[in-house]
Structure formats: C-alpha cells, structure tokens
PDB file of N, CA and C in Angstrom:
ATOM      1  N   UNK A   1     -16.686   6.112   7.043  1.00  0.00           N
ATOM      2  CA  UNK A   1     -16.343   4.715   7.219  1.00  0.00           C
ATOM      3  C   UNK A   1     -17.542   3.819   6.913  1.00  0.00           C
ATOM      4  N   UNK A   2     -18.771   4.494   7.258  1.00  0.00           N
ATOM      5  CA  UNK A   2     -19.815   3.561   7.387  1.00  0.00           C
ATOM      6  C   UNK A   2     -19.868   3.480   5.363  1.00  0.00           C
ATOM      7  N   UNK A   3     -19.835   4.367   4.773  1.00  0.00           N
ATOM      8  CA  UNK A   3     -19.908   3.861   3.203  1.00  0.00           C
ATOM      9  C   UNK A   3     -19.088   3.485   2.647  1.00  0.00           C
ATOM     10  N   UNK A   4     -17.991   3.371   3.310  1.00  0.00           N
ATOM     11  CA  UNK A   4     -16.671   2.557   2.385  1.00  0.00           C
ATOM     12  C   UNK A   4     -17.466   0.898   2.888  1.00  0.00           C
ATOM     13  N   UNK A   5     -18.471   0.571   4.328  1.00  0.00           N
ATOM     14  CA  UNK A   5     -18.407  -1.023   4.333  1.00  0.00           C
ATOM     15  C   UNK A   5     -20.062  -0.979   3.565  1.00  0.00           C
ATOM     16  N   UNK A   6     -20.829  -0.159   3.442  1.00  0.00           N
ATOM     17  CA  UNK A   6     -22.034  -0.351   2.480  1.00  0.00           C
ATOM     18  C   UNK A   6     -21.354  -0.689   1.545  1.00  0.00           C
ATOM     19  N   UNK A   7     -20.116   0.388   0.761  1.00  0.00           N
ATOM     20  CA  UNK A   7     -19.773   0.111  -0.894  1.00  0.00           C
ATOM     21  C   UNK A   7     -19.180  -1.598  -0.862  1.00  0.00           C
ATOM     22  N   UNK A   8     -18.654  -2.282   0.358  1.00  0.00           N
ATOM     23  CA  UNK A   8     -17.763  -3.114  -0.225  1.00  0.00           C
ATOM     24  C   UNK A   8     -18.874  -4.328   0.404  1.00  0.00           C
ATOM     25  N   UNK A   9     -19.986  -4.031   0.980  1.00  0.00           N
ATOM     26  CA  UNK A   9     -21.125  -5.020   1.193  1.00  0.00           C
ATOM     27  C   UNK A   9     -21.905  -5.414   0.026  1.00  0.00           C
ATOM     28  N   UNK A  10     -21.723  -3.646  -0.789  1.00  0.00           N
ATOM     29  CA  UNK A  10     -22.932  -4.295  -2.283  1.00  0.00           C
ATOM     30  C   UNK A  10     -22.200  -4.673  -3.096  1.00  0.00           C
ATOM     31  N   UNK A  11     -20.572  -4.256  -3.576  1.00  0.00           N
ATOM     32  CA  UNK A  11     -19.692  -5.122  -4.566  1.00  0.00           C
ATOM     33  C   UNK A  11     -19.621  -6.729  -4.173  1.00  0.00           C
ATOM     34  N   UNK A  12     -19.887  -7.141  -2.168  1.00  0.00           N
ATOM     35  CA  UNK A  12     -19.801  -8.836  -2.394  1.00  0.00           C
ATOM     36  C   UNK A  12     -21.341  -9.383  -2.892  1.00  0.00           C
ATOM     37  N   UNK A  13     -22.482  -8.225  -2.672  1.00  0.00           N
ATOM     38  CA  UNK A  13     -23.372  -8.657  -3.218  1.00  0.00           C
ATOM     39  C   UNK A  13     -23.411  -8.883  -4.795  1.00  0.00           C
ATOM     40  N   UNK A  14     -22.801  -7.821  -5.344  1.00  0.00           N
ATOM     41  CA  UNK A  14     -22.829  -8.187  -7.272  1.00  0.00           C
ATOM     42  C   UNK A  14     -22.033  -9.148  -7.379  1.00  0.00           C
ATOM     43  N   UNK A  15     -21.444  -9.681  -6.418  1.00  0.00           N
ATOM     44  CA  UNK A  15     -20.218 -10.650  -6.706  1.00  0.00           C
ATOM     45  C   UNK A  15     -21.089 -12.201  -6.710  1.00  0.00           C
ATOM     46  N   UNK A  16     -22.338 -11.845  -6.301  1.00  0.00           N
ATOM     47  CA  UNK A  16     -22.706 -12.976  -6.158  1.00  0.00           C
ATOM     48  C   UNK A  16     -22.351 -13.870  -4.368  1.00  0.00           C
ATOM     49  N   UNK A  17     -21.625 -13.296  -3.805  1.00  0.00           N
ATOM     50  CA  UNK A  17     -21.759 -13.914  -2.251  1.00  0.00           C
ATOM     51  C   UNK A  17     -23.005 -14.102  -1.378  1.00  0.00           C
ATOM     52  N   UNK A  18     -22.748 -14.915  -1.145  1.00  0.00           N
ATOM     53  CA  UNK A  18     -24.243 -15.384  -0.251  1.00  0.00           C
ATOM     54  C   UNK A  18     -23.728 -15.234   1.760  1.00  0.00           C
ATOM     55  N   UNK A  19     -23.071 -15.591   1.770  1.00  0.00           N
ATOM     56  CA  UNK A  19     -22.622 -15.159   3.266  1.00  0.00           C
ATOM     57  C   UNK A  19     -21.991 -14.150   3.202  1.00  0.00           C
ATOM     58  N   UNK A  20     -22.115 -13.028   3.973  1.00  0.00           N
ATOM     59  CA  UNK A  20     -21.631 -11.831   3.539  1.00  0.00           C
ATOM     60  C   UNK A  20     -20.601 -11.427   5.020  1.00  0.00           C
ATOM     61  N   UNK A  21     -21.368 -11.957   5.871  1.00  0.00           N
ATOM     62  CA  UNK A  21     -20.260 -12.101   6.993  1.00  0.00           C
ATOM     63  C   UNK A  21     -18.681 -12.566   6.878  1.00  0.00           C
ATOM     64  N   UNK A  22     -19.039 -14.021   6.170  1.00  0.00           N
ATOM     65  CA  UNK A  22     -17.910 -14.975   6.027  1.00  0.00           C
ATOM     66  C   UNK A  22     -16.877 -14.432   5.062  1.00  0.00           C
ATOM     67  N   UNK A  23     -17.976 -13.531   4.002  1.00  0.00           N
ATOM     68  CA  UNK A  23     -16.689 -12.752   3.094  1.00  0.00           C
ATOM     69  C   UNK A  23     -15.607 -11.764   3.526  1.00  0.00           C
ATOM     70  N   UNK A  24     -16.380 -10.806   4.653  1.00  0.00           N
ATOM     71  CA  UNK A  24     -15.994  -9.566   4.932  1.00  0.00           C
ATOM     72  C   UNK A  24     -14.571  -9.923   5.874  1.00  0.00           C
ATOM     73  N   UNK A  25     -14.712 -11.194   6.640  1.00  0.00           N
ATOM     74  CA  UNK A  25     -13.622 -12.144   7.615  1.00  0.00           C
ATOM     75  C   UNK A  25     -12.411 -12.086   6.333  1.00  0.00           C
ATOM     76  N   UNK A  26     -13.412 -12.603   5.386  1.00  0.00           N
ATOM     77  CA  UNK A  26     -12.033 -13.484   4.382  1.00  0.00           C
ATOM     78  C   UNK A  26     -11.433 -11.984   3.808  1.00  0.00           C
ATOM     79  N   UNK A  27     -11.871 -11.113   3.295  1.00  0.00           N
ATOM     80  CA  UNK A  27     -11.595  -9.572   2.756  1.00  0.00           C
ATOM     81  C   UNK A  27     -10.549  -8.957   3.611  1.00  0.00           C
ATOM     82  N   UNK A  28     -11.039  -8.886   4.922  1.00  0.00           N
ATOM     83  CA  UNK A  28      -9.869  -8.437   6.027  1.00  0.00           C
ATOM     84  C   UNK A  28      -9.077  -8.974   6.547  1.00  0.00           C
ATOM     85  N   UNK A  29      -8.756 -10.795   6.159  1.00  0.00           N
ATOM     86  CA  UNK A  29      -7.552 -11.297   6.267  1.00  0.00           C
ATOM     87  C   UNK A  29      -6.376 -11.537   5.589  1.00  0.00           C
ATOM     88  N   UNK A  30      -7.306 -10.889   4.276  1.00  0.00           N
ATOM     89  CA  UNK A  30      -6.293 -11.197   3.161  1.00  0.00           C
ATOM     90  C   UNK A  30      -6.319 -10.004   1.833  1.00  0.00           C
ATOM     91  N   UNK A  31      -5.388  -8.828   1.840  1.00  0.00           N
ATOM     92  CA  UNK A  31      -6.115  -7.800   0.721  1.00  0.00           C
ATOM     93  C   UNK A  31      -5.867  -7.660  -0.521  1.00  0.00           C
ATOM     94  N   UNK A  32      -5.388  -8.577  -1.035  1.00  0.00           N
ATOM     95  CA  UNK A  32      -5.927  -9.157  -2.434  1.00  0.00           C
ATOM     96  C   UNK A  32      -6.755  -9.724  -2.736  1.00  0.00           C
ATOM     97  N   UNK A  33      -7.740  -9.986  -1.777  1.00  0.00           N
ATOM     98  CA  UNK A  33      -8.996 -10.205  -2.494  1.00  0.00           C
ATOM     99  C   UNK A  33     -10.052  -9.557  -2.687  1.00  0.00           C
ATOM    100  N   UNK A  34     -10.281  -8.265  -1.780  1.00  0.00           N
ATOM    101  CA  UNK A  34     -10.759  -6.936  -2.367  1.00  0.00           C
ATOM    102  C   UNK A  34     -10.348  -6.466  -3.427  1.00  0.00           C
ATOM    103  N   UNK A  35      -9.169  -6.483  -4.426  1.00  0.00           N
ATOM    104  CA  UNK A  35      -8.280  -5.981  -5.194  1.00  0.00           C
ATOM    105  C   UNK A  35      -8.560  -6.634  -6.429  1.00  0.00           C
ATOM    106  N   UNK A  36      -8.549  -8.249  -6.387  1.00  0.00           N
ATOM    107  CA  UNK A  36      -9.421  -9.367  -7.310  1.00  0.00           C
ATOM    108  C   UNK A  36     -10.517  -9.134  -7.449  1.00  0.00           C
ATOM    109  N   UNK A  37     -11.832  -8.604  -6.285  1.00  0.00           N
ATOM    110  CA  UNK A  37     -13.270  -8.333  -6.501  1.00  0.00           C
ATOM    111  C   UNK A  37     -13.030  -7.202  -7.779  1.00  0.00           C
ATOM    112  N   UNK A  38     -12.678  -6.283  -7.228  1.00  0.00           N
ATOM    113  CA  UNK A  38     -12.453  -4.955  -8.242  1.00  0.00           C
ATOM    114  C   UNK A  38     -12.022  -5.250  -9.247  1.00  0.00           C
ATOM    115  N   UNK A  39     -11.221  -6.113  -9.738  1.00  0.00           N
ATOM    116  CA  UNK A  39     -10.654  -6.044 -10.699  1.00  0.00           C
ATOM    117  C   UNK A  39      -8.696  -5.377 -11.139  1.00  0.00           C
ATOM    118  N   UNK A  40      -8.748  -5.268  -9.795  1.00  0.00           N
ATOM    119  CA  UNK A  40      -7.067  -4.524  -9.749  1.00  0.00           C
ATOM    120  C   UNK A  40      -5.829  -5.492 -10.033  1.00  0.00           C
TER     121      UNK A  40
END
C-alpha cells in the first residue's frame, strides 16, 4: 500500500502539483482524475 501512495505522490509530482495534500483529497474524491493523470 505504502508504494501504490509513493507511485501516485511522484506521478502528482511530474504532473507538476505543488500541493500535494490538496491533490491526493481531490484524487480520492473523484476517480477520474487519477485515470486523466495517467492518461486512461
């Protein structure tokens, strides 16, 4: 578990996110936007 939230901490980092907290809120309220990061 702990490297599935490293892997999806350094994809909001290549993403360019600067609050990484505020992303991870927005990621787990809504899961198309993990899906949009990736590219799915």
């Amino acid at each position: 578990m702990a490297g599935l939230r490293n892997f999806s901490i350094s994809c909001l980092r290549l993403a360019g996110r600067e609050n990484i907290a505020s992303a991870l809120r927005l990621f787990a309220s809504d899961w198309h936007h993990p899906l949009n990061l990736l590219g799915i």
